[in-house]
C-alpha atoms as a PDB file:
ATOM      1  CA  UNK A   1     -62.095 -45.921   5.515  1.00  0.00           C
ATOM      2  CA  UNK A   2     -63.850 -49.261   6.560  1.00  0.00           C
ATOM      3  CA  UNK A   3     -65.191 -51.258   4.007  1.00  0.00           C
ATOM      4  CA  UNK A   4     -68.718 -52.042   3.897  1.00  0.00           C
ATOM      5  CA  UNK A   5     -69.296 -55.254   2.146  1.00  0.00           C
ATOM      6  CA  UNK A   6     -73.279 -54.662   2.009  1.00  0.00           C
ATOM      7  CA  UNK A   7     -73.127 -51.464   0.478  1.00  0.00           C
ATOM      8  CA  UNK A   8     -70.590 -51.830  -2.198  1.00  0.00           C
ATOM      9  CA  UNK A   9     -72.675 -54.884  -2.991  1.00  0.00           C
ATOM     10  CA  UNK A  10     -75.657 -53.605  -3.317  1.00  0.00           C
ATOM     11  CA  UNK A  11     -74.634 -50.902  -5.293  1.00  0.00           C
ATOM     12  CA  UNK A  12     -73.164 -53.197  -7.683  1.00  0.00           C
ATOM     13  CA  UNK A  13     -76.091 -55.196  -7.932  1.00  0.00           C
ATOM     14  CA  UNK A  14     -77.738 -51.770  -8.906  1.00  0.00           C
ATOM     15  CA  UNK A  15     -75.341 -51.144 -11.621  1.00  0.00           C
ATOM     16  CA  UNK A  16     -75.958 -54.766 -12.647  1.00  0.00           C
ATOM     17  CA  UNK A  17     -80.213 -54.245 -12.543  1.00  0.00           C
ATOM     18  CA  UNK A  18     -79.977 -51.395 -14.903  1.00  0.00           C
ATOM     19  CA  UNK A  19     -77.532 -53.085 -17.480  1.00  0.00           C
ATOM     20  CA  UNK A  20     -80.704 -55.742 -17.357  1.00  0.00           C
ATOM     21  CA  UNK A  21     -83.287 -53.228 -16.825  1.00  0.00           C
ATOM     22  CA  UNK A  22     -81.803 -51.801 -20.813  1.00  0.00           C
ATOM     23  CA  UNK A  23     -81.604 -55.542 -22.244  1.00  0.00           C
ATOM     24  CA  UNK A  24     -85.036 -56.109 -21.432  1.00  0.00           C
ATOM     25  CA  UNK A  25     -86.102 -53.182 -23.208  1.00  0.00           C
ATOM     26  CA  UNK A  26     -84.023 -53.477 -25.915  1.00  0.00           C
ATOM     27  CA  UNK A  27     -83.511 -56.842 -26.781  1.00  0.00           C
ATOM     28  CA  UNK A  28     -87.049 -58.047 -24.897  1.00  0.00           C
ATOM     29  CA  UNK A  29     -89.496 -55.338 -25.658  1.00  0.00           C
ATOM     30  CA  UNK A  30     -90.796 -56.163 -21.824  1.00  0.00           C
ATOM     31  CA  UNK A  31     -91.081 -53.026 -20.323  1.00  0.00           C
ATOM     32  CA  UNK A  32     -93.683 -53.435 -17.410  1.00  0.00           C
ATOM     33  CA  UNK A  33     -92.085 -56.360 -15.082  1.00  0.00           C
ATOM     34  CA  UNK A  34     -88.461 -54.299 -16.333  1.00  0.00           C
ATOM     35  CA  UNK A  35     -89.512 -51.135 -14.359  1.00  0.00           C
ATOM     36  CA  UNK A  36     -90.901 -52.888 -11.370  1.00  0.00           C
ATOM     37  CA  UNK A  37     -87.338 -54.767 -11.157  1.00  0.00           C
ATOM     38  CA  UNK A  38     -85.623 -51.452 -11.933  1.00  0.00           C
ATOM     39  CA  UNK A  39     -87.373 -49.891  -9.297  1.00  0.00           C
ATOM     40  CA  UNK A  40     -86.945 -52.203  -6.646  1.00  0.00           C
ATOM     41  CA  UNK A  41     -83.572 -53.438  -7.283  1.00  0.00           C
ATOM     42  CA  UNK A  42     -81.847 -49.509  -7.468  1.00  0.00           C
ATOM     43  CA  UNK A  43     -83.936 -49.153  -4.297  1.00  0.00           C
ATOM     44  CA  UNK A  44     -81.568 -51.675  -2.275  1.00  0.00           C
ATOM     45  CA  UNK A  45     -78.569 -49.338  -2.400  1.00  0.00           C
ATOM     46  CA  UNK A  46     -80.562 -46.449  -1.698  1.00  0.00           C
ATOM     47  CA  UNK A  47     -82.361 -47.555   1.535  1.00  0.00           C
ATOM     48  CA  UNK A  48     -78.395 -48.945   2.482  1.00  0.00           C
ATOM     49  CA  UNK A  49     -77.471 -45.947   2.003  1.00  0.00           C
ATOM     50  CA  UNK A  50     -79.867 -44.140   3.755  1.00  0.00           C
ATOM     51  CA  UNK A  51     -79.578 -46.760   7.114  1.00  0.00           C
ATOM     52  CA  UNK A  52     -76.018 -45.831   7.126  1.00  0.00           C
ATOM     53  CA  UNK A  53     -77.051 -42.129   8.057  1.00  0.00           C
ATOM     54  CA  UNK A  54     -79.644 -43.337  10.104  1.00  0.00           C
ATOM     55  CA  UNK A  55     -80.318 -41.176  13.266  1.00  0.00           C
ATOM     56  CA  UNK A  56     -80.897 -44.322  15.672  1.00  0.00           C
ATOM     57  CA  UNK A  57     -80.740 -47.938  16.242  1.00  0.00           C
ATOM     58  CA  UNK A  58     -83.995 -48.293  15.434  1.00  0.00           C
ATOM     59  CA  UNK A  59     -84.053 -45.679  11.896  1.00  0.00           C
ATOM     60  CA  UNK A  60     -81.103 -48.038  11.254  1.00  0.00           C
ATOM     61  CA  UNK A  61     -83.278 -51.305  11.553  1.00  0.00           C
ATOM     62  CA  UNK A  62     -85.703 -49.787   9.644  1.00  0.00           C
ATOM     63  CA  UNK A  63     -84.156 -48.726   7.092  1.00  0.00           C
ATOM     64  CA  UNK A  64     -82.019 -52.015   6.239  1.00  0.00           C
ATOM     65  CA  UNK A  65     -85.941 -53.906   6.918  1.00  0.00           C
ATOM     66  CA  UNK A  66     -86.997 -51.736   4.158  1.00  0.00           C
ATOM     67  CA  UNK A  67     -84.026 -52.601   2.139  1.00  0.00           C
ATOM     68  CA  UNK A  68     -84.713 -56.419   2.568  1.00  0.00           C
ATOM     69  CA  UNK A  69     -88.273 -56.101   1.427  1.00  0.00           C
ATOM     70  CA  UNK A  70     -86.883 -54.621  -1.677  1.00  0.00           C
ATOM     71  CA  UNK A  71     -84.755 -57.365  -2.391  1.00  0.00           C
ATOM     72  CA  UNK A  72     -87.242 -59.807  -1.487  1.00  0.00           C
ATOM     73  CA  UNK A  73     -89.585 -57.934  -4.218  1.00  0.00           C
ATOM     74  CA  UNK A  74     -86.718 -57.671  -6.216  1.00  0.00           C
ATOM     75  CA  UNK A  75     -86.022 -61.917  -6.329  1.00  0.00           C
ATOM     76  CA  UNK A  76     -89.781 -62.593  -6.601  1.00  0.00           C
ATOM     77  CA  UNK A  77     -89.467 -60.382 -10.390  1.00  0.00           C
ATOM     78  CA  UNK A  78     -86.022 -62.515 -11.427  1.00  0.00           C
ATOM     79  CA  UNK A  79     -87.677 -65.612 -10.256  1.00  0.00           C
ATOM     80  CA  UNK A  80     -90.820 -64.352 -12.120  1.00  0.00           C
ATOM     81  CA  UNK A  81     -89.093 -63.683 -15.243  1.00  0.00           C
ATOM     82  CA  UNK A  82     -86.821 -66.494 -15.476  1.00  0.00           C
ATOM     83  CA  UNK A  83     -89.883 -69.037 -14.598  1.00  0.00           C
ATOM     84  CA  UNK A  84     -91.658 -67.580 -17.605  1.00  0.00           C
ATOM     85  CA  UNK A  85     -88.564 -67.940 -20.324  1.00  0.00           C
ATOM     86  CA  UNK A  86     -88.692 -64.101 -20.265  1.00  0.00           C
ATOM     87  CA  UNK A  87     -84.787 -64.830 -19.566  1.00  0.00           C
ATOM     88  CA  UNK A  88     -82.708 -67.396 -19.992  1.00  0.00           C
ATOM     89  CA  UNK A  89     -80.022 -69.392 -17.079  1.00  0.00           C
ATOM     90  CA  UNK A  90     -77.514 -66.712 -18.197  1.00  0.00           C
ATOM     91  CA  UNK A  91     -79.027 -64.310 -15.530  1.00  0.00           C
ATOM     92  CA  UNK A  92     -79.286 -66.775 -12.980  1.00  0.00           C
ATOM     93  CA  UNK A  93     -75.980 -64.516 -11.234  1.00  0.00           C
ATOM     94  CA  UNK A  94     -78.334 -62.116 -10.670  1.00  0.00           C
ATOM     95  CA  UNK A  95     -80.774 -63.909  -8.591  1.00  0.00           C
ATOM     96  CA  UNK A  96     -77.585 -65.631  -6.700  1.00  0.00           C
ATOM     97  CA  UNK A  97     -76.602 -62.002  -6.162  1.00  0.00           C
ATOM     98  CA  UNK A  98     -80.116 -61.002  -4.608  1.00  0.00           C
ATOM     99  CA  UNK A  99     -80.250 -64.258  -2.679  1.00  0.00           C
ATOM    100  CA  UNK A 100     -76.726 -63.186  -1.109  1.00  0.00           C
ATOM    101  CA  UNK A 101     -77.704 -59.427  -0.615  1.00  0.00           C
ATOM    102  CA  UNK A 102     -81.294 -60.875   1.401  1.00  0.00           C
ATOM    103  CA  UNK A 103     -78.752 -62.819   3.381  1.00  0.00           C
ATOM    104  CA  UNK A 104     -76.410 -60.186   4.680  1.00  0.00           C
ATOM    105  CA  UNK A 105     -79.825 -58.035   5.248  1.00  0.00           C
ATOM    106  CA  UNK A 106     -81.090 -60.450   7.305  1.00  0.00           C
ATOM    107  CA  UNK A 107     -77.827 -60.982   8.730  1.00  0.00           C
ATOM    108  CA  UNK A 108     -77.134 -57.676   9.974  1.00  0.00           C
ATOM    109  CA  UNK A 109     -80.853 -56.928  11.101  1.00  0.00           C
ATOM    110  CA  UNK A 110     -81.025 -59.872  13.476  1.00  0.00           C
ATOM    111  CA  UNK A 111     -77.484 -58.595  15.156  1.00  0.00           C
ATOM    112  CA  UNK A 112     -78.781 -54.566  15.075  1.00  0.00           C
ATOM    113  CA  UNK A 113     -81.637 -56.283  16.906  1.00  0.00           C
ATOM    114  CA  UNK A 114     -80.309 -58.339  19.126  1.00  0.00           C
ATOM    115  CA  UNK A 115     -77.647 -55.369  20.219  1.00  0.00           C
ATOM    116  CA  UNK A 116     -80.575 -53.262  20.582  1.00  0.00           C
ATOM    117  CA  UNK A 117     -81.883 -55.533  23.526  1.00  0.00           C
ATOM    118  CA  UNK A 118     -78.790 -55.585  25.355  1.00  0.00           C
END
């Protein structure tokens, strides 16, 4: 079977989001920014998933454009909680691991595109 770098990585990064997702509500007490990040980052995987049974070029675009918007929100809530000493540099890997997720998205959405046009 092929490997697909973007999905194994964003599942991972799920994985990853709900080991943080139970330190922030265990060792934290935060539990309103930890379910918005919980929410969007699981959401990644799932809308990879999903564009990988996509029924067209274009369902495909969509639903990796989706996926992107989630990790966007995703970075804007590690960024959020890091800025406010919520956490500390320790779980700066995670952001590095959105950053490089937004970057394959992007990646791959441009080329889907610009194959679509040809």
């Amino acid at each position: 079977m092929k490997e697909n770098v973007l999905k194994d990585k964003s599942y991972q990064f799920a994985l990853s989001i709900i080991s943080f997702y139970k330190y922030m509500i265990e060792s934290k007490k935060e539990y309103i920014l930890s379910k918005q990040i919980l929410r969007s980052g699981t959401s990644i995987g799932a809308m990879v998933e999903e564009a990988n049974q996509a029924e067209s070029k274009s369902d495909f675009i969509h639903k990796l454009s989706v996926a992107n918007k989630e990790a966007n929100e995703t970075n804007y809530w590690l960024r959020l909680l890091h800025n406010s000493d919520l956490v500390t540099n320790e779980h700066l890997p995670l952001q590095k691991d959105c950053q490089e997720i937004i970057r394959l998205l992007t990646s791959i959405i441009k080329s889907a595109k610009l194959n679509m046009k040809k």
